[in-house]
PDB file of N, CA and C in Angstrom:
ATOM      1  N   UNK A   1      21.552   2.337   2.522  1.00  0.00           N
ATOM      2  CA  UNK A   1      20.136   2.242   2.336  1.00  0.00           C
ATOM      3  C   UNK A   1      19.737   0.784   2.505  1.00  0.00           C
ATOM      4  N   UNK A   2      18.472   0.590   3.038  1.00  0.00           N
ATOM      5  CA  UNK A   2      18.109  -0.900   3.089  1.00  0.00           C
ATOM      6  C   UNK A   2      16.628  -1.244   1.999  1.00  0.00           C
ATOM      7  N   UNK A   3      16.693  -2.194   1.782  1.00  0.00           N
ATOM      8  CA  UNK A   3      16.102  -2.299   0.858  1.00  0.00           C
ATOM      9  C   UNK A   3      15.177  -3.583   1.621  1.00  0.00           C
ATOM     10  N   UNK A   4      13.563  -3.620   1.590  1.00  0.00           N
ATOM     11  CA  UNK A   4      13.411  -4.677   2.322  1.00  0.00           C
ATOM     12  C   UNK A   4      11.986  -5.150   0.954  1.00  0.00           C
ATOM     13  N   UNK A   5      12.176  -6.568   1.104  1.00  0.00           N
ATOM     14  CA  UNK A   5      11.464  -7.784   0.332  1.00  0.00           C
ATOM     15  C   UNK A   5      10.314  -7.971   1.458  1.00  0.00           C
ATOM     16  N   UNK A   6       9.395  -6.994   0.548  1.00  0.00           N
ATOM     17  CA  UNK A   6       8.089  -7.819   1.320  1.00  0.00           C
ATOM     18  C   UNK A   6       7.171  -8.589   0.742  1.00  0.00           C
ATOM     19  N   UNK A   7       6.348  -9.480   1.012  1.00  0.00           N
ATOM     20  CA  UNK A   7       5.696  -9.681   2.850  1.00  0.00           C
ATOM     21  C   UNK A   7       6.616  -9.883   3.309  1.00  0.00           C
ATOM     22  N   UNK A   8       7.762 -10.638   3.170  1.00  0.00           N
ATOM     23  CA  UNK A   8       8.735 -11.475   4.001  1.00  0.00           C
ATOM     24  C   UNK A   8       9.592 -10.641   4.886  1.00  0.00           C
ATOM     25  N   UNK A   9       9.601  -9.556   4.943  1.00  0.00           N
ATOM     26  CA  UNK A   9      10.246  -8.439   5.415  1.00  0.00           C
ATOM     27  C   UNK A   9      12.032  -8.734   5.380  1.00  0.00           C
ATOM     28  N   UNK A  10      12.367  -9.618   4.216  1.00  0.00           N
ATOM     29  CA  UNK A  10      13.678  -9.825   4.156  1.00  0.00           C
ATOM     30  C   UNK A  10      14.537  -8.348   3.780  1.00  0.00           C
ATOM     31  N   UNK A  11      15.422  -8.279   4.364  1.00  0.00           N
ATOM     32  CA  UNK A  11      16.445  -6.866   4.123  1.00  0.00           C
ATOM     33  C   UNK A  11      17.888  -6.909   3.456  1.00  0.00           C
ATOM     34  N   UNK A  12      17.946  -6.125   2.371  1.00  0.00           N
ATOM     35  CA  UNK A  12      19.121  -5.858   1.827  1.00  0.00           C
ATOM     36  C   UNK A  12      19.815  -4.527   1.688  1.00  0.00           C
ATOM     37  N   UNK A  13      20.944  -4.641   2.901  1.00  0.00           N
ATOM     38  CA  UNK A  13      21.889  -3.503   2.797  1.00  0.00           C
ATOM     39  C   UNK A  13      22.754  -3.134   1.499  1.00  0.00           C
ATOM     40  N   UNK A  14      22.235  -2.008   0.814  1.00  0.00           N
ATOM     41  CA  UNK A  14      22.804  -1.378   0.090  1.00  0.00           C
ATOM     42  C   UNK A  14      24.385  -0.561   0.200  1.00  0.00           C
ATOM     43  N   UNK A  15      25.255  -0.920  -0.399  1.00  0.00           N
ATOM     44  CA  UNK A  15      26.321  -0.195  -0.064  1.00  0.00           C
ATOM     45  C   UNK A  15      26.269   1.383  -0.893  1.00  0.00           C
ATOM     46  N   UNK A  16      26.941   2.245   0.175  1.00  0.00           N
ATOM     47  CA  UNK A  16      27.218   3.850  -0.304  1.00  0.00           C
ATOM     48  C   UNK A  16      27.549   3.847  -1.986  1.00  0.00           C
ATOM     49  N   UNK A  17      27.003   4.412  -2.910  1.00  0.00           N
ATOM     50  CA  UNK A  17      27.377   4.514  -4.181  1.00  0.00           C
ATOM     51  C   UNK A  17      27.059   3.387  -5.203  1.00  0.00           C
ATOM     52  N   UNK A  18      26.420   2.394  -4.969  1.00  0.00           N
ATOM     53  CA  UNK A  18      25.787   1.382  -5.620  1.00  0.00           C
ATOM     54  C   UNK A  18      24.530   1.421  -5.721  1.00  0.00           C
ATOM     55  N   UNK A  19      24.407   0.359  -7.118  1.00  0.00           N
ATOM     56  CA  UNK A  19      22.568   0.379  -7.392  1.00  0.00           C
ATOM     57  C   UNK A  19      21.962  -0.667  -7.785  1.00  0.00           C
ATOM     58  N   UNK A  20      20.855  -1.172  -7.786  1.00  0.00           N
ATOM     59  CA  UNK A  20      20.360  -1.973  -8.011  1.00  0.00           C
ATOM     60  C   UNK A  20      19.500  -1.665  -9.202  1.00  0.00           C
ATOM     61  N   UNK A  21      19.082  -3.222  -9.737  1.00  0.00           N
ATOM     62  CA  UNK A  21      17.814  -3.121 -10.794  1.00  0.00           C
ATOM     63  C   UNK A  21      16.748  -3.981 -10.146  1.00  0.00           C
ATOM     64  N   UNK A  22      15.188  -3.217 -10.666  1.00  0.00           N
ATOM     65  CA  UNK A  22      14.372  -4.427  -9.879  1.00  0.00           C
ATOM     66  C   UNK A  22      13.790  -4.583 -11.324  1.00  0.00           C
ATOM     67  N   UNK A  23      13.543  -5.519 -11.469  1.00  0.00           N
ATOM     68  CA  UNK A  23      13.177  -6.370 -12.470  1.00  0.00           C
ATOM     69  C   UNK A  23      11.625  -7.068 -12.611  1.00  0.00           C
ATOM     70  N   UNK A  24      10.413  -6.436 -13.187  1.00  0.00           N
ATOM     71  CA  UNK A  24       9.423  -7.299 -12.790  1.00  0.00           C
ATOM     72  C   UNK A  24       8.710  -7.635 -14.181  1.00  0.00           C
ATOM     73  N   UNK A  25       7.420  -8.604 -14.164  1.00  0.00           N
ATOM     74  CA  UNK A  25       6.694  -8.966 -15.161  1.00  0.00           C
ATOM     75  C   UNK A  25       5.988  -7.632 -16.029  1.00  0.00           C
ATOM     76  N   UNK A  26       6.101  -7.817 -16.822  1.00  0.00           N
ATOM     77  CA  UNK A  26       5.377  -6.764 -18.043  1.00  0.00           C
ATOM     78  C   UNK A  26       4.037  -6.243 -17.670  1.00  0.00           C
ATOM     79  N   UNK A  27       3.585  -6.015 -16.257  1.00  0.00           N
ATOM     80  CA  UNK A  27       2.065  -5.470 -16.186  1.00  0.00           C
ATOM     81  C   UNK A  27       1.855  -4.063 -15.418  1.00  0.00           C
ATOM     82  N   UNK A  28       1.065  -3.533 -16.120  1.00  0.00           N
ATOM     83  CA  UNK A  28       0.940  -2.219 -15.389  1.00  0.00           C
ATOM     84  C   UNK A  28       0.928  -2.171 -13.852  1.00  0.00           C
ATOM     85  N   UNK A  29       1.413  -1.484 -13.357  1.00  0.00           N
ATOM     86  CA  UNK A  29       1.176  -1.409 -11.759  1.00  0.00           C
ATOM     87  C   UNK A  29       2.091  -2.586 -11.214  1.00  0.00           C
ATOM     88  N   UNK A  30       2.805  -3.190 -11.930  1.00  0.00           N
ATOM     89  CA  UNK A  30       3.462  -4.401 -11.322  1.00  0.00           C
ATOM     90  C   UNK A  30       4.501  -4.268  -9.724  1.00  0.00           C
ATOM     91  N   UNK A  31       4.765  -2.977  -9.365  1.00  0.00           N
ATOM     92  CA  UNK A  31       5.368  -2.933  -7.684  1.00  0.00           C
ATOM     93  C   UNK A  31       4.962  -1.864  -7.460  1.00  0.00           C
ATOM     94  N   UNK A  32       5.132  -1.756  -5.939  1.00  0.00           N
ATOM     95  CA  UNK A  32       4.617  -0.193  -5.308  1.00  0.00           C
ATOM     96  C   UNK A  32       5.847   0.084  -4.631  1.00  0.00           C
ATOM     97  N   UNK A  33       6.639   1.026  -4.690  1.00  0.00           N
ATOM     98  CA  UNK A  33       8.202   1.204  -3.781  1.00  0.00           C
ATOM     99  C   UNK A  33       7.397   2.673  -2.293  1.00  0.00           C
ATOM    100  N   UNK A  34       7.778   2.468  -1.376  1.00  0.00           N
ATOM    101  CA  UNK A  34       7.803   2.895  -0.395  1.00  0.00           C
ATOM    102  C   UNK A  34       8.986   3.165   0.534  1.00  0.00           C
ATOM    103  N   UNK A  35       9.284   4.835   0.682  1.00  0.00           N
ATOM    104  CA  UNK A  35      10.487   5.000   0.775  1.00  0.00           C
ATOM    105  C   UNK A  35      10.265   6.039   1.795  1.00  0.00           C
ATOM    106  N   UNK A  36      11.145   5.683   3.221  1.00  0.00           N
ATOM    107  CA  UNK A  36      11.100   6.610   4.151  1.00  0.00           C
ATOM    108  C   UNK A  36      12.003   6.523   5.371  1.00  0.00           C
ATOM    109  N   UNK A  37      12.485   7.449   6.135  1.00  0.00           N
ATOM    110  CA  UNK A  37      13.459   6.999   7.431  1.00  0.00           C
ATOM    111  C   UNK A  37      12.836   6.314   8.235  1.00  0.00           C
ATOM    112  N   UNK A  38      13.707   5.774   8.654  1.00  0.00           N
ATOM    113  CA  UNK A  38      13.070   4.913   9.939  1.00  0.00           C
ATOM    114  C   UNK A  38      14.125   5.129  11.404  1.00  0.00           C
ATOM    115  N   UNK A  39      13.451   5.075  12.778  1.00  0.00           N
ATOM    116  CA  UNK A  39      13.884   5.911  13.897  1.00  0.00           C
ATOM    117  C   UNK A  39      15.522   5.880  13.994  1.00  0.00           C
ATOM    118  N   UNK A  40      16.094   4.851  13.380  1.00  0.00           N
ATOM    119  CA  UNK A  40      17.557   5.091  13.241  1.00  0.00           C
ATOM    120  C   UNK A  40      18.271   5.997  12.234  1.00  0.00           C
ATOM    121  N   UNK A  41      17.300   6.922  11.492  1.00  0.00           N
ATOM    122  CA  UNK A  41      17.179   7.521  10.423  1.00  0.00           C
ATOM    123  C   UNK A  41      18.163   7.000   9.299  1.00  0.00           C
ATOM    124  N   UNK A  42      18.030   5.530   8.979  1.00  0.00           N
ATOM    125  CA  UNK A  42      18.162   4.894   7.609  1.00  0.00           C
ATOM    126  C   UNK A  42      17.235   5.329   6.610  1.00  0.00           C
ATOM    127  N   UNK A  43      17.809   5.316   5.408  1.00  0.00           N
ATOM    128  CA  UNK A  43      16.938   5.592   4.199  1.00  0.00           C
ATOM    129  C   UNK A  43      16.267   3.623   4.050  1.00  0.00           C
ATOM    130  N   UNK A  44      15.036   3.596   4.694  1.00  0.00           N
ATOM    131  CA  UNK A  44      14.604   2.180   3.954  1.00  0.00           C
ATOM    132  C   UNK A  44      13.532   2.512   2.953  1.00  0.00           C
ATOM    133  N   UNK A  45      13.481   1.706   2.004  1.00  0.00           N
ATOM    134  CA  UNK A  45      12.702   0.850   0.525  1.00  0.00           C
ATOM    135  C   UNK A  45      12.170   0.115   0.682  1.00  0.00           C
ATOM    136  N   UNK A  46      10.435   0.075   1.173  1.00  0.00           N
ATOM    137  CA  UNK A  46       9.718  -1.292   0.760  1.00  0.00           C
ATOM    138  C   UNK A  46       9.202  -1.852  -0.558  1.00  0.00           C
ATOM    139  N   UNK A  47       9.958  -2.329  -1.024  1.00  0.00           N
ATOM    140  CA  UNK A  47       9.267  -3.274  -2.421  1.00  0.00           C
ATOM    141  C   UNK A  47       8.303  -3.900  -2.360  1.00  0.00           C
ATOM    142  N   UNK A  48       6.919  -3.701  -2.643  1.00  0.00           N
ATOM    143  CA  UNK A  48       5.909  -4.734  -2.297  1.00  0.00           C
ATOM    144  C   UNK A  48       5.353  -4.826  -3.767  1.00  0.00           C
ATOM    145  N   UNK A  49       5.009  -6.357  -4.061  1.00  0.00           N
ATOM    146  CA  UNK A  49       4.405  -6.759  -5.611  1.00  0.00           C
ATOM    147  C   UNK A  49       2.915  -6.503  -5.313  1.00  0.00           C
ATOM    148  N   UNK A  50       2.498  -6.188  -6.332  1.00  0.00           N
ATOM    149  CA  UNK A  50       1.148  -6.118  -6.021  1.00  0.00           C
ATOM    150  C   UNK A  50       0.006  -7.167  -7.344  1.00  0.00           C
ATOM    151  N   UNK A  51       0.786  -7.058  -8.355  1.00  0.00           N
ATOM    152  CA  UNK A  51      -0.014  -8.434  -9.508  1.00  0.00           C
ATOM    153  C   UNK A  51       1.338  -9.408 -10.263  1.00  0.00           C
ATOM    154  N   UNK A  52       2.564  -8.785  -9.570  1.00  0.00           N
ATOM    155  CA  UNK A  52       3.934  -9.899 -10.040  1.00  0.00           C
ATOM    156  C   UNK A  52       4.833 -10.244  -9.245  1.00  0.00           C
ATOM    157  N   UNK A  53       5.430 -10.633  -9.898  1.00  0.00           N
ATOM    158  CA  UNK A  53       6.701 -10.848  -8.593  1.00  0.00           C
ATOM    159  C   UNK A  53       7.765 -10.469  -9.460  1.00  0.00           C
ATOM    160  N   UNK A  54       8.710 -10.078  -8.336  1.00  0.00           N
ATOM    161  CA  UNK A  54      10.343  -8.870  -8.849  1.00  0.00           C
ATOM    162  C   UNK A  54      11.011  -9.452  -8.648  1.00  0.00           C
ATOM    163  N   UNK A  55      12.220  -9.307  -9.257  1.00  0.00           N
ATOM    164  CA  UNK A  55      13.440  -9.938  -8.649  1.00  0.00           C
ATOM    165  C   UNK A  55      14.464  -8.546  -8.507  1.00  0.00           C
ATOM    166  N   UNK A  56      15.547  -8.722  -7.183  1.00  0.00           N
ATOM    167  CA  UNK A  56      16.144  -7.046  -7.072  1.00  0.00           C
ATOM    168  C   UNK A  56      17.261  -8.101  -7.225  1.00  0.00           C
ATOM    169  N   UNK A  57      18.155  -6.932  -8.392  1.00  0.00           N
ATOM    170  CA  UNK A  57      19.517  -7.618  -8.510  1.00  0.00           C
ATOM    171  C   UNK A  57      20.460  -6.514  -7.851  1.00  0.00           C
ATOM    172  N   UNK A  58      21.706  -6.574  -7.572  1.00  0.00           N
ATOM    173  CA  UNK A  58      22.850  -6.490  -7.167  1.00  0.00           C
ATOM    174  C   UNK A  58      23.584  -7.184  -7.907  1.00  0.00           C
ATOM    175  N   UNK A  59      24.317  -5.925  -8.497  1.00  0.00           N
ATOM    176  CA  UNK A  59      25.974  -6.416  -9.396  1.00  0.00           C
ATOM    177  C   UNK A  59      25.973  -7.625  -9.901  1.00  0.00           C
ATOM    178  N   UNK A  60      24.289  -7.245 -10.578  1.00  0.00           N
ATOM    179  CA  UNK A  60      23.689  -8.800 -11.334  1.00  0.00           C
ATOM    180  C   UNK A  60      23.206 -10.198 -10.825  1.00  0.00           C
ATOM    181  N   UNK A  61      23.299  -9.712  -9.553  1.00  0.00           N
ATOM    182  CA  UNK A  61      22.758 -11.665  -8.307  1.00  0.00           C
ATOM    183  C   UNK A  61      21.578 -10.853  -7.910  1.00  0.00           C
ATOM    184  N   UNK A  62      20.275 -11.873  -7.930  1.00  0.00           N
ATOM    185  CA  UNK A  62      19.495 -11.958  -6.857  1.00  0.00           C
ATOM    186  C   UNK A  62      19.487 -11.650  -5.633  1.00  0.00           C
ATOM    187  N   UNK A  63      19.323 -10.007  -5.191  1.00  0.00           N
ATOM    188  CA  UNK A  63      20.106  -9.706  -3.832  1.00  0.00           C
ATOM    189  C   UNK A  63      19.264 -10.617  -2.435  1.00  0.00           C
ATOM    190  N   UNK A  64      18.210 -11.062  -2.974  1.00  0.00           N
ATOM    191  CA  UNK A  64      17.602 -11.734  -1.766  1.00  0.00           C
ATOM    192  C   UNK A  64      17.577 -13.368  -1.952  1.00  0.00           C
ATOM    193  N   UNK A  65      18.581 -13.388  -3.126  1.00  0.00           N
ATOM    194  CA  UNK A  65      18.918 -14.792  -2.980  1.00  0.00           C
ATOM    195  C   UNK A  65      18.575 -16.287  -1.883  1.00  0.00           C
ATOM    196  N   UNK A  66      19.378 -15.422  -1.099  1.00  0.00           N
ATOM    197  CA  UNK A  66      19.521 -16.265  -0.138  1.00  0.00           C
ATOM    198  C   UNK A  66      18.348 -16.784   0.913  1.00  0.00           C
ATOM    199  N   UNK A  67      17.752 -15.724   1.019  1.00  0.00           N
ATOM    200  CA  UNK A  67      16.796 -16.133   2.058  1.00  0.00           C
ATOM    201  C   UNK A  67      14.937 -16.279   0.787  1.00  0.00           C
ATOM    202  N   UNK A  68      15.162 -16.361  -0.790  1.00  0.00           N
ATOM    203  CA  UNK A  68      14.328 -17.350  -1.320  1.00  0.00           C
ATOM    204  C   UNK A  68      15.072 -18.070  -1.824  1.00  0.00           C
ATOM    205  N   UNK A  69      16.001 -18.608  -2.327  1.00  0.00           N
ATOM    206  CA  UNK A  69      16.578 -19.387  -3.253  1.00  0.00           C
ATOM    207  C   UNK A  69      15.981 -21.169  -3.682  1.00  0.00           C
TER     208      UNK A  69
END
């Protein structure tokens, strides 16, 4: 499954049988998840914040670490 960080459209491949936590500020409505195949028929996840910002962990790291750090 891919998991993509938007606006930035950054992507995180999920491995078979693993999970993530997304983590956001205490406010109602704080993400909108959007979930659908796409023509390579991957399962992708758009995370988009809409009044916070999230952080998606992986086996406890910042899975998009890298490309905000």
């Amino acid at each position: 499954m891919t998991i993509v960080h938007e606006p930035e459209c950054f992507e995180f491949e999920l491995p078979i049988k693993e999970e993530v936590v997304i983590e956001t500020e205490p406010v109602e409505d704080s993400v909108y998840l959007r979930v659908y195949q796409d023509e390579k028929s991957r399962t992708i996840i758009d995370v988009m914040d809409s009044k916070s910002l999230y952080v998606v962990y992986h086996k406890g790291k910042d899975a998009f670490e890298e490309y905000i750090g």
